[in-house]
Protein backbone atom coordinates (compact mmCIF):
# COMPACT_ATOMS: atom_id res chain seq x y z
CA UNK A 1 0.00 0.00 0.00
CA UNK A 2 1.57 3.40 -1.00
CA UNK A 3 0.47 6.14 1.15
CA UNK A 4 -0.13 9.61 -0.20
CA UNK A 5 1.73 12.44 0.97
CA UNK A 6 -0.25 15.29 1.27
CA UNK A 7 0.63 17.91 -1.47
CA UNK A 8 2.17 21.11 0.39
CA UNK A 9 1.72 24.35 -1.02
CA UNK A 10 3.40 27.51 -1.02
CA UNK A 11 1.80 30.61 0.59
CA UNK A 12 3.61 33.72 -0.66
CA UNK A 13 3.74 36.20 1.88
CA UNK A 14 2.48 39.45 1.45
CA UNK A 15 4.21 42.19 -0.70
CA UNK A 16 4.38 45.44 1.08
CA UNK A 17 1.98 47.30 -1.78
CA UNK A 18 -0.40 44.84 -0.17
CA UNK A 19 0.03 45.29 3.12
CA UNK A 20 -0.33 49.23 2.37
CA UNK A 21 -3.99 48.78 0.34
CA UNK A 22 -4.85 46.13 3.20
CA UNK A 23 -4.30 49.18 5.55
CA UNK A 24 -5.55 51.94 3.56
CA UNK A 25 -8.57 50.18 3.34
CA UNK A 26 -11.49 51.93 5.83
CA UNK A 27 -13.10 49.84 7.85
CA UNK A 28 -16.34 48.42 6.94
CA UNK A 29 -18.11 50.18 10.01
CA UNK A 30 -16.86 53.73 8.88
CA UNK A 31 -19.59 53.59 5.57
CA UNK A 32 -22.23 53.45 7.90
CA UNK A 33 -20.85 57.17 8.62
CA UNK A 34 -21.56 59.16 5.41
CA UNK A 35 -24.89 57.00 5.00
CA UNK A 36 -26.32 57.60 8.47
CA UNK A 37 -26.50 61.07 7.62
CA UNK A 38 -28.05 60.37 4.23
CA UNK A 39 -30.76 58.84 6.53
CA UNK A 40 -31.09 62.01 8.52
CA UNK A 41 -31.52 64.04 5.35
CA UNK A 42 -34.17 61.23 4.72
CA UNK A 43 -36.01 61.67 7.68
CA UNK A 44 -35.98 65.72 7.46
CA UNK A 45 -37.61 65.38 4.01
CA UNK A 46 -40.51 63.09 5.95
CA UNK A 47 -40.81 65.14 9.16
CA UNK A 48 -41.46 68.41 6.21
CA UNK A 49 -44.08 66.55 4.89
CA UNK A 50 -45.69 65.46 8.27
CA UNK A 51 -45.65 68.86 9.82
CA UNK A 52 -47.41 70.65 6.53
CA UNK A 53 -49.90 68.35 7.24
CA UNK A 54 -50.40 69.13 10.50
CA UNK A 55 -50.36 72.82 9.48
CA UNK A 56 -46.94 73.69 11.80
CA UNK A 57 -45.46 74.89 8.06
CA UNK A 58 -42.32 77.41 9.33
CA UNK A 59 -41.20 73.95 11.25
CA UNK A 60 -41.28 72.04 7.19
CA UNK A 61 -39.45 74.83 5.67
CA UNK A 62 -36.81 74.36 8.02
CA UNK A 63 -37.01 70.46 7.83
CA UNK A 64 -36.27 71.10 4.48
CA UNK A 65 -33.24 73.28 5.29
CA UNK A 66 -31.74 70.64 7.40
CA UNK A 67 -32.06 67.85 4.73
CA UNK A 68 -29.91 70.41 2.71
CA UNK A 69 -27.33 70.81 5.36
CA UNK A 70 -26.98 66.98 6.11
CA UNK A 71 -26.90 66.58 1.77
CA UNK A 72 -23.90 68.24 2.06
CA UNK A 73 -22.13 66.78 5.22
CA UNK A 74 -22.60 63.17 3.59
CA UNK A 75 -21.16 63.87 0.52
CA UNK A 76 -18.20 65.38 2.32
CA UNK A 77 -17.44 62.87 4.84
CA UNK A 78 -17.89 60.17 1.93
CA UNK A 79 -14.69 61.85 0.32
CA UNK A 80 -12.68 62.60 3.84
CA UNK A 81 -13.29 59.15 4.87
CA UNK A 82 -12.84 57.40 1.23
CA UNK A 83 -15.87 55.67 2.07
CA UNK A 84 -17.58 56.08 -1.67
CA UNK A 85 -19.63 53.36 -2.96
CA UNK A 86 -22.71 52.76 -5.50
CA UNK A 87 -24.77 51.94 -2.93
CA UNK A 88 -24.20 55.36 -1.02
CA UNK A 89 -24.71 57.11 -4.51
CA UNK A 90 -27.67 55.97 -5.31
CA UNK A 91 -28.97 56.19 -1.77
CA UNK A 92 -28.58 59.49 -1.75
CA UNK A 93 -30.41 60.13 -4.82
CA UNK A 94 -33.43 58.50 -3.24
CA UNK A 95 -32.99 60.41 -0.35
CA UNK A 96 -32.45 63.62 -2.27
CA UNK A 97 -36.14 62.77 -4.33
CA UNK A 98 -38.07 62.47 -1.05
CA UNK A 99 -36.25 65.57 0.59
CA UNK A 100 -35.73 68.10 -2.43
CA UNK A 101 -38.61 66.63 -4.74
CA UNK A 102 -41.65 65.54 -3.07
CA UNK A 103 -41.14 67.55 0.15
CA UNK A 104 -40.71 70.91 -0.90
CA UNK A 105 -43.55 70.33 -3.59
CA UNK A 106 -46.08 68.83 -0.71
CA UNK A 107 -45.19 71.77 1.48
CA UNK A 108 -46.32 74.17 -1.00
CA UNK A 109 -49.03 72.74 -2.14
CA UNK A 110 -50.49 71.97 1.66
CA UNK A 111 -50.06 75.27 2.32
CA UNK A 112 -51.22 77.46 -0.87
CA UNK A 113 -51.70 75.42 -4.07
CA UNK A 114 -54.85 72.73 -2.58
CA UNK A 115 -56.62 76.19 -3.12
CA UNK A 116 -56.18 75.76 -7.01
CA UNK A 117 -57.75 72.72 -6.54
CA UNK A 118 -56.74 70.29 -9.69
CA UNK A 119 -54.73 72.86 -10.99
CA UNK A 120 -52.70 73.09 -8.06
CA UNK A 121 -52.40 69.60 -7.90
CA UNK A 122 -51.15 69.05 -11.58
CA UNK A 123 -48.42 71.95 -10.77
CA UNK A 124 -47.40 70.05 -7.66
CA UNK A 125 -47.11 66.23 -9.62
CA UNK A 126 -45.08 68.57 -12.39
CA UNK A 127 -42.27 69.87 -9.97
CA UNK A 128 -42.06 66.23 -8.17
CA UNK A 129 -41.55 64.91 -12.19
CA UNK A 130 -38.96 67.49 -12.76
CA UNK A 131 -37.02 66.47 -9.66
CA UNK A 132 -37.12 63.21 -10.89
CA UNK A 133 -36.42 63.82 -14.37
CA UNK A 134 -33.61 66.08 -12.91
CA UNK A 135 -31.75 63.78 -10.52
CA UNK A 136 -32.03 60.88 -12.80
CA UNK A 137 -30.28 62.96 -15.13
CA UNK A 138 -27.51 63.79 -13.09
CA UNK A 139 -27.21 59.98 -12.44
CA UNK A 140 -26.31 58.71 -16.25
CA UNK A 141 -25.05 61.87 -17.94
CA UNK A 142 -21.40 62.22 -17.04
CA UNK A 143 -19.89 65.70 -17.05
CA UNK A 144 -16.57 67.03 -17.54
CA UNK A 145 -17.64 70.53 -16.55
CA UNK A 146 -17.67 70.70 -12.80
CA UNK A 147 -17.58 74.33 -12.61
CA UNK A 148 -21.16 73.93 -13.55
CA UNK A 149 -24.84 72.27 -13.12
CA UNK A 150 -26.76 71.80 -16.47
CA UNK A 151 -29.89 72.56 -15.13
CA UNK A 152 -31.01 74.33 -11.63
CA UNK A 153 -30.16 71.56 -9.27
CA UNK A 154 -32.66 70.34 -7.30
CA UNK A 155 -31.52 71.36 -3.49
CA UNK A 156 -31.31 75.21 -4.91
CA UNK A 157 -35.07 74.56 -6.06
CA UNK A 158 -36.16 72.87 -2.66
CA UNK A 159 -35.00 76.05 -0.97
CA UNK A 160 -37.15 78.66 -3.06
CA UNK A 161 -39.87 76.44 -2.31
CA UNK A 162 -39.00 76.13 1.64
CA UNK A 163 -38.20 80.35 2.11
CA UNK A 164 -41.60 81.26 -0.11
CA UNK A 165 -43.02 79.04 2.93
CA UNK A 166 -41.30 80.93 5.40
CA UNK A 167 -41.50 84.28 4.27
CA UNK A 168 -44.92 84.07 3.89
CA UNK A 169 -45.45 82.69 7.30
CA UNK A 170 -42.94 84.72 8.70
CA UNK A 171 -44.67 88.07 7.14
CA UNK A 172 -48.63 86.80 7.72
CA UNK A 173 -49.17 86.91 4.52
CA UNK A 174 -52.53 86.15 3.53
CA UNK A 175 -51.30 83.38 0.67
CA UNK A 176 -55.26 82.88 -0.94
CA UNK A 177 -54.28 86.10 -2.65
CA UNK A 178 -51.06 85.27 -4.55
CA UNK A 179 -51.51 81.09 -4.79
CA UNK A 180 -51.93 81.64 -8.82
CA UNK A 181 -48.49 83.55 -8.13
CA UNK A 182 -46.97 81.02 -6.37
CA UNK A 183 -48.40 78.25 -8.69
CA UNK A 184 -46.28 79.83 -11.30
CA UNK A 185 -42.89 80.65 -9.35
CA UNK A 186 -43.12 76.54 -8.68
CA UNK A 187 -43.88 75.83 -12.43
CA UNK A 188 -40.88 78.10 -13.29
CA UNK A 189 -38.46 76.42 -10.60
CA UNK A 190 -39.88 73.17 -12.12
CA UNK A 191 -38.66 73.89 -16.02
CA UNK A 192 -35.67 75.50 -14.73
CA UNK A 193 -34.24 72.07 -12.85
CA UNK A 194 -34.89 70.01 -16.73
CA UNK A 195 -33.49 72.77 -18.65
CA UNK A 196 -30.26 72.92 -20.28
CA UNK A 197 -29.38 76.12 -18.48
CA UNK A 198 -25.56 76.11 -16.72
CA UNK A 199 -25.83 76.67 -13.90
CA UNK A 200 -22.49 77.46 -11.38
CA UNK A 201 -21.93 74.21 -8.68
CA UNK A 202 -19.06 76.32 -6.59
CA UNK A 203 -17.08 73.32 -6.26
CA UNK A 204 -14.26 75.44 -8.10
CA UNK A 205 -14.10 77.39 -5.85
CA UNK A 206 -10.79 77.39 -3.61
CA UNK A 207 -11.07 79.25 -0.57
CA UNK A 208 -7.39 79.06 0.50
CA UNK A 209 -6.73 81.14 -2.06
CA UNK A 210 -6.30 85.12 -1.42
CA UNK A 211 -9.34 87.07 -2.53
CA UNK A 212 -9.72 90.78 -2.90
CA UNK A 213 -10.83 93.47 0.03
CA UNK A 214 -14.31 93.89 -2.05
CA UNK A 215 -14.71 89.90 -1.72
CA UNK A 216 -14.41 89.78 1.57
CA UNK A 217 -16.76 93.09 1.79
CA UNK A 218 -19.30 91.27 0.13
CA UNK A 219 -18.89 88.32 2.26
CA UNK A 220 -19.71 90.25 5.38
CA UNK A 221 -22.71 91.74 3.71
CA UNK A 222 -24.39 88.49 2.55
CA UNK A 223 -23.76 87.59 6.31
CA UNK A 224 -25.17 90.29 7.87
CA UNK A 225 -28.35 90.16 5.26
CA UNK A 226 -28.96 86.34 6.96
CA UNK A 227 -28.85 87.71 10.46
CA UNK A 228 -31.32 90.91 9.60
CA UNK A 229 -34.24 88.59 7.68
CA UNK A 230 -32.62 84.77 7.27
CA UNK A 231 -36.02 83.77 5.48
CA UNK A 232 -36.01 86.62 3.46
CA UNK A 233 -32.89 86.48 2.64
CA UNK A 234 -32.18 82.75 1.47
CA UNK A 235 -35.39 83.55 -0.62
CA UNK A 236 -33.69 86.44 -2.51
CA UNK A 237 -30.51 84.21 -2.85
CA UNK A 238 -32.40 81.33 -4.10
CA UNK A 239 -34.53 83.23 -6.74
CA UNK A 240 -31.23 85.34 -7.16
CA UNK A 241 -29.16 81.58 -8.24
CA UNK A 242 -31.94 80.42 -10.27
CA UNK A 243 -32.41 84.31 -12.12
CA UNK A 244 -28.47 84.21 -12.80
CA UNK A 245 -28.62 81.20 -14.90
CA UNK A 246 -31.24 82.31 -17.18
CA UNK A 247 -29.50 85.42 -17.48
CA UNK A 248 -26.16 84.22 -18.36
CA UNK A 249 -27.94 81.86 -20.58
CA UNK A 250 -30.01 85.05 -22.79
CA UNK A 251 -26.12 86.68 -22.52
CA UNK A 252 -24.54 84.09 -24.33
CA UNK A 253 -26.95 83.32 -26.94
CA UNK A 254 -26.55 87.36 -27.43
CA UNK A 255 -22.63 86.77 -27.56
CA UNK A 256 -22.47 83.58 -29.81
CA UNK A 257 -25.15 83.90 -32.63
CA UNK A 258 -22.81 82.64 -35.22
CA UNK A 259 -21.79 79.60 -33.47
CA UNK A 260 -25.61 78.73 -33.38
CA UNK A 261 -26.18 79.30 -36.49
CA UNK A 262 -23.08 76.90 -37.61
CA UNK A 263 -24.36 74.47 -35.33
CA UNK A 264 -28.14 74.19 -36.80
């Protein structure tokens, strides 16, 4: 009887660029991090919606606020923590379509539109199908431009929709009287997130570099507008970021007619 010898293998120990990625790897807890806050954004585009039902509408506007603020801490601490992944992406897209689509557009319409009756409902499903149509966008069409947005993204349109809310509230304003208004400002915001409008993202933008006296003049303005009127005042910047586009849009076409005729 011949016995068999069990076949030995090799292990090769580890090369050091291996032990390096094995220790630059995160750990697995740490993209719980960026997502948990995803969640909160989540829940502040539900608790807007809950309170506009319950008529308690300055408390939605700000829900809606807050969603905005933890949009942008998730995305950060995704990138500090090199905790990226698909799943977080596309989480946050969901998240961003019940905060920045259907909130904002529930909001409004609980508190001024359901006076149009079906027309204020057909405005309200149009801005929640722009949303969509916007941040689906954004998903597949890659862009090599990140100075800017092509089209008004849809956080900037969430907080017209929140400060019109809030200034109204804020000011007693007796919204029966201007809900055709306000039906239209929505529309507009609506078109303006599908268009093909460029629209500046900031992310450019280096603030460790030196900027001149009248920047920093400017900055202390905008600051001291917030602490005068803050509802006011993210209203005017809102309406001011979504005017800018179309304006720089009508400029150009001005500037360039030949190009657009050579293109056609």
């Amino acid at each position: 009887m011949s016995s068999k010898q069990p076949k030995l293998t090799s292990v090769e120990p580890e090369s050091e660029s291996d032990q390096f990625e094995n220790r630059a790897k995160p750990a697995k807890g740490i993209y719980v991090l960026p997502n948990l806050f995803t969640t909160a954004g989540l829940f502040a585009g539900f608790y807007a919606i809950m309170q506009a039902r319950l008529g308690h509408f300055e408390a939605a506007s700000l829900a809606i606020y807050a969603a905005m603020v933890m949009d942008i801490l998730d995305g950060r601490l995704a990138r500090l923590t090199n905790t990226q992944s698909a799943f977080g992406s596309e989480y946050d897209s969901l998240s961003d379509m019940v905060s920045f689509g259907v909130a904002p557009a529930m909001v409004l319409f609980e508190f001024a539109l359901s006076e149009l009756g079906r027309f204020g409902s057909l405005v309200t499903f149009v801005y929640i199908a722009c949303a969509a149509l916007r941040l689906a966008r954004f998903n597949v069409v890659a862009s090599s431009d990140k100075a800017y947005f092509t089209g008004m993204p849809s956080p900037g349109a969430a907080a017209i929709m929140a400060s019109i809310v809030w200034v109204s509230v804020d000011y007693d304003i007796d919204v029966s009287a201007i809900s055709g208004l306000l039906a239209v400002v929505m529309l507009a915001t609506a078109l303006a997130m599908v268009s093909n409008i460029k629209y500046r993202s900031f992310k450019d933008a280096n603030f460790r570099d030196q900027m001149p006296f009248v920047g920093l003049i400017i900055g202390v303005m905008i600051f001291a507008l917030i602490y005068w009127d803050p509802p006011m005042a993210f209203l005017l910047f809102g309406l001011g970021y979504m005017l800018s586009g179309a304006l720089f849009y009508v400029l150009n076409k001005f500037k360039h007619p030949s190009e657009d005729a050579e293109e056609e």
